[in-house]
Protein backbone atom coordinates (compact mmCIF):
# COMPACT_ATOMS: atom_id res chain seq x y z
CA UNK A 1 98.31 133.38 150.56
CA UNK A 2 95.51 135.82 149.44
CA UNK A 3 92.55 135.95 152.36
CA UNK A 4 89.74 138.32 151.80
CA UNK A 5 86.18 138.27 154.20
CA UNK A 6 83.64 139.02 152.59
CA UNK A 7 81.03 139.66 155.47
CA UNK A 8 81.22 138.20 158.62
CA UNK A 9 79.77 134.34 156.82
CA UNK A 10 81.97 133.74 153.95
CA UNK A 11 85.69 134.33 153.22
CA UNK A 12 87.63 133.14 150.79
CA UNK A 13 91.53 131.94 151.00
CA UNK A 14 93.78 131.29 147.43
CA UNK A 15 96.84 128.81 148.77
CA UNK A 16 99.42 128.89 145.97
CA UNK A 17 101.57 126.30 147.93
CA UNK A 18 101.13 123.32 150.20
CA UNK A 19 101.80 125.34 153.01
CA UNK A 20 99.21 127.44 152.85
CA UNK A 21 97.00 125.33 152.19
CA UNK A 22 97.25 123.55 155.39
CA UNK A 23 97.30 127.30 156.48
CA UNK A 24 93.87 127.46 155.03
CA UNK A 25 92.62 124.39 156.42
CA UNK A 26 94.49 124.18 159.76
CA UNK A 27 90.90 124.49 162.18
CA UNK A 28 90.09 120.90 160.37
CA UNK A 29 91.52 117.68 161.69
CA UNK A 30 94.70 116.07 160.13
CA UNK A 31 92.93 113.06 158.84
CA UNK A 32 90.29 115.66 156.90
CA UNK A 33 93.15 117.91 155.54
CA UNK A 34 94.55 114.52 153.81
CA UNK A 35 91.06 113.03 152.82
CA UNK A 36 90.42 117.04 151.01
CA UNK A 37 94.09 116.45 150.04
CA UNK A 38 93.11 113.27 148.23
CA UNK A 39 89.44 114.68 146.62
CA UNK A 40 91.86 117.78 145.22
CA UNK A 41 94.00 114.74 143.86
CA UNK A 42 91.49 112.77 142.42
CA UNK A 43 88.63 115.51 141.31
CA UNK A 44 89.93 118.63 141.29
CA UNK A 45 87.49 119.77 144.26
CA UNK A 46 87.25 119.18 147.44
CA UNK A 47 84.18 119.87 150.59
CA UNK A 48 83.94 119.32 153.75
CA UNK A 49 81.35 120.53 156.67
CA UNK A 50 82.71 121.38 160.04
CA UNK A 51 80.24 120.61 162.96
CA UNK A 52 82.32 121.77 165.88
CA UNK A 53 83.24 125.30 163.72
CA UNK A 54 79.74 125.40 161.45
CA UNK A 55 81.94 125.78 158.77
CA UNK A 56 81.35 124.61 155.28
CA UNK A 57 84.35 124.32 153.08
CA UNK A 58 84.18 124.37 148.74
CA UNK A 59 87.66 124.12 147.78
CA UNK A 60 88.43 123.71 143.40
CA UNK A 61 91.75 123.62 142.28
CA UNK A 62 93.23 126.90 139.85
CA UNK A 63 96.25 127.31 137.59
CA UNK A 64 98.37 128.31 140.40
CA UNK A 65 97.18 126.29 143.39
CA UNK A 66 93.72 125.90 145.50
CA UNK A 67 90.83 127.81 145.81
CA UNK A 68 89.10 127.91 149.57
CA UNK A 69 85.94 129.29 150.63
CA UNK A 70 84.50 128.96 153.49
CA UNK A 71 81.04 129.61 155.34
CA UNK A 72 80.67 130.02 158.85
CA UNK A 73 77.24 130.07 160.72
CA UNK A 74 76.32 126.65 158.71
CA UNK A 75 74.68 124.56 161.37
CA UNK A 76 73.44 121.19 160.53
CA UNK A 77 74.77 118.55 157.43
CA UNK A 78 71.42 119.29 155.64
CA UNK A 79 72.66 123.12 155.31
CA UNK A 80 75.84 122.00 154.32
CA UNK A 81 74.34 119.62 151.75
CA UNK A 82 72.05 121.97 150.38
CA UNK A 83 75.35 124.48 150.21
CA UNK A 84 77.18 122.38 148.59
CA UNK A 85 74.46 121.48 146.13
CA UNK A 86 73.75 125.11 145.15
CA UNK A 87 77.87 125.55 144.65
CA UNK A 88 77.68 122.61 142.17
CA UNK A 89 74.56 123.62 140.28
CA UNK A 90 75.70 127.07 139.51
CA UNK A 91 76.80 128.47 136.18
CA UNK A 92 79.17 130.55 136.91
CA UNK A 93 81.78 130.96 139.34
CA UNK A 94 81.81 131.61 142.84
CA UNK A 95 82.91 135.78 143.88
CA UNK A 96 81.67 137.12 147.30
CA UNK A 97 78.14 137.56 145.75
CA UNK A 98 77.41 134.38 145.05
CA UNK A 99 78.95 133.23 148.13
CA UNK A 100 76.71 134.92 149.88
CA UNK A 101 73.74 134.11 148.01
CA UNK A 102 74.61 130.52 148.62
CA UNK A 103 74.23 130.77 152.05
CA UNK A 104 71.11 132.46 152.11
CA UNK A 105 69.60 129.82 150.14
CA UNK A 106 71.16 127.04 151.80
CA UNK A 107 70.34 128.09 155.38
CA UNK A 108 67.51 130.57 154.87
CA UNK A 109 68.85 133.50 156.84
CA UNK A 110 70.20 136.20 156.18
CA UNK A 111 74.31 137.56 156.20
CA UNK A 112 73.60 140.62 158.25
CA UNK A 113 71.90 138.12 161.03
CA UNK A 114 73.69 134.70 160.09
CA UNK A 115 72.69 133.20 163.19
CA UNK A 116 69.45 130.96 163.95
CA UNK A 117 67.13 132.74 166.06
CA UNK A 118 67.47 132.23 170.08
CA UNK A 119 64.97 129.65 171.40
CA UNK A 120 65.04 127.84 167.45
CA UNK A 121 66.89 124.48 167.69
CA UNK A 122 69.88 124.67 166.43
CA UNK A 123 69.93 121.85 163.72
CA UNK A 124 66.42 121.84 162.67
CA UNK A 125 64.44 123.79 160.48
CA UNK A 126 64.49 128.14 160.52
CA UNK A 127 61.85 129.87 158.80
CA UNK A 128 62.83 133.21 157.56
């Protein structure tokens, strides 16, 4: 399996076999590695958001097996959603650039300090 971090918020996994794609998605719970299993099946793409991690997961499917990115420091559904909806409205395709762009849209903060400020509430609103 190819793994490469890009900065300390998003990485990126290619799984050219089942195994590694389990691999890739081993923090999430069995029943979610066989629902992602199913929207890789059926669509050819796959996300899920990880509350317990605040991880966001895009995963597409490639010639040779499945693309897997991930974003830590996501903290609420809405900045997943709003992730997820930036992913899917881009143009091009994702590299470590965009990645990272992504996430400072979605959660408006920055790589270098991913996380919300102290004393903000975790799941609400952060003002940049």
């Amino acid at each position: 399996m190819f793994a490469k971090a890009f900065n300390d918020v998003v990485d990126l996994a290619i799984a050219n076999t089942p195994g590694e794609l389990v691999e890739a998605l081993s923090p999430l719970p069995h029943g979610v590695k066989y629902g992602v299993a199913c929207d890789l099946d059926d669509e050819g793409r796959a996300h899920r958001y990880d509350r317990a991690r605040e991880r966001a997961y895009y995963l597409s499917r490639h010639d040779q097996g499945v693309v897997v990115w991930r974003w830590n420091y996501v903290t609420s559904y809405a900045e997943a959603g709003r992730l997820l909806a930036l992913v899917l409205s881009l143009g091009v395709p994702l590299n470590g650039q965009v990645a990272s762009r992504v996430f400072t849209q979605a959660t408006r903060r920055r790589i270098e300090r991913p996380a919300p400020l102290n004393g903000m509430p975790r799941h609400g609103c952060v003002l940049s």
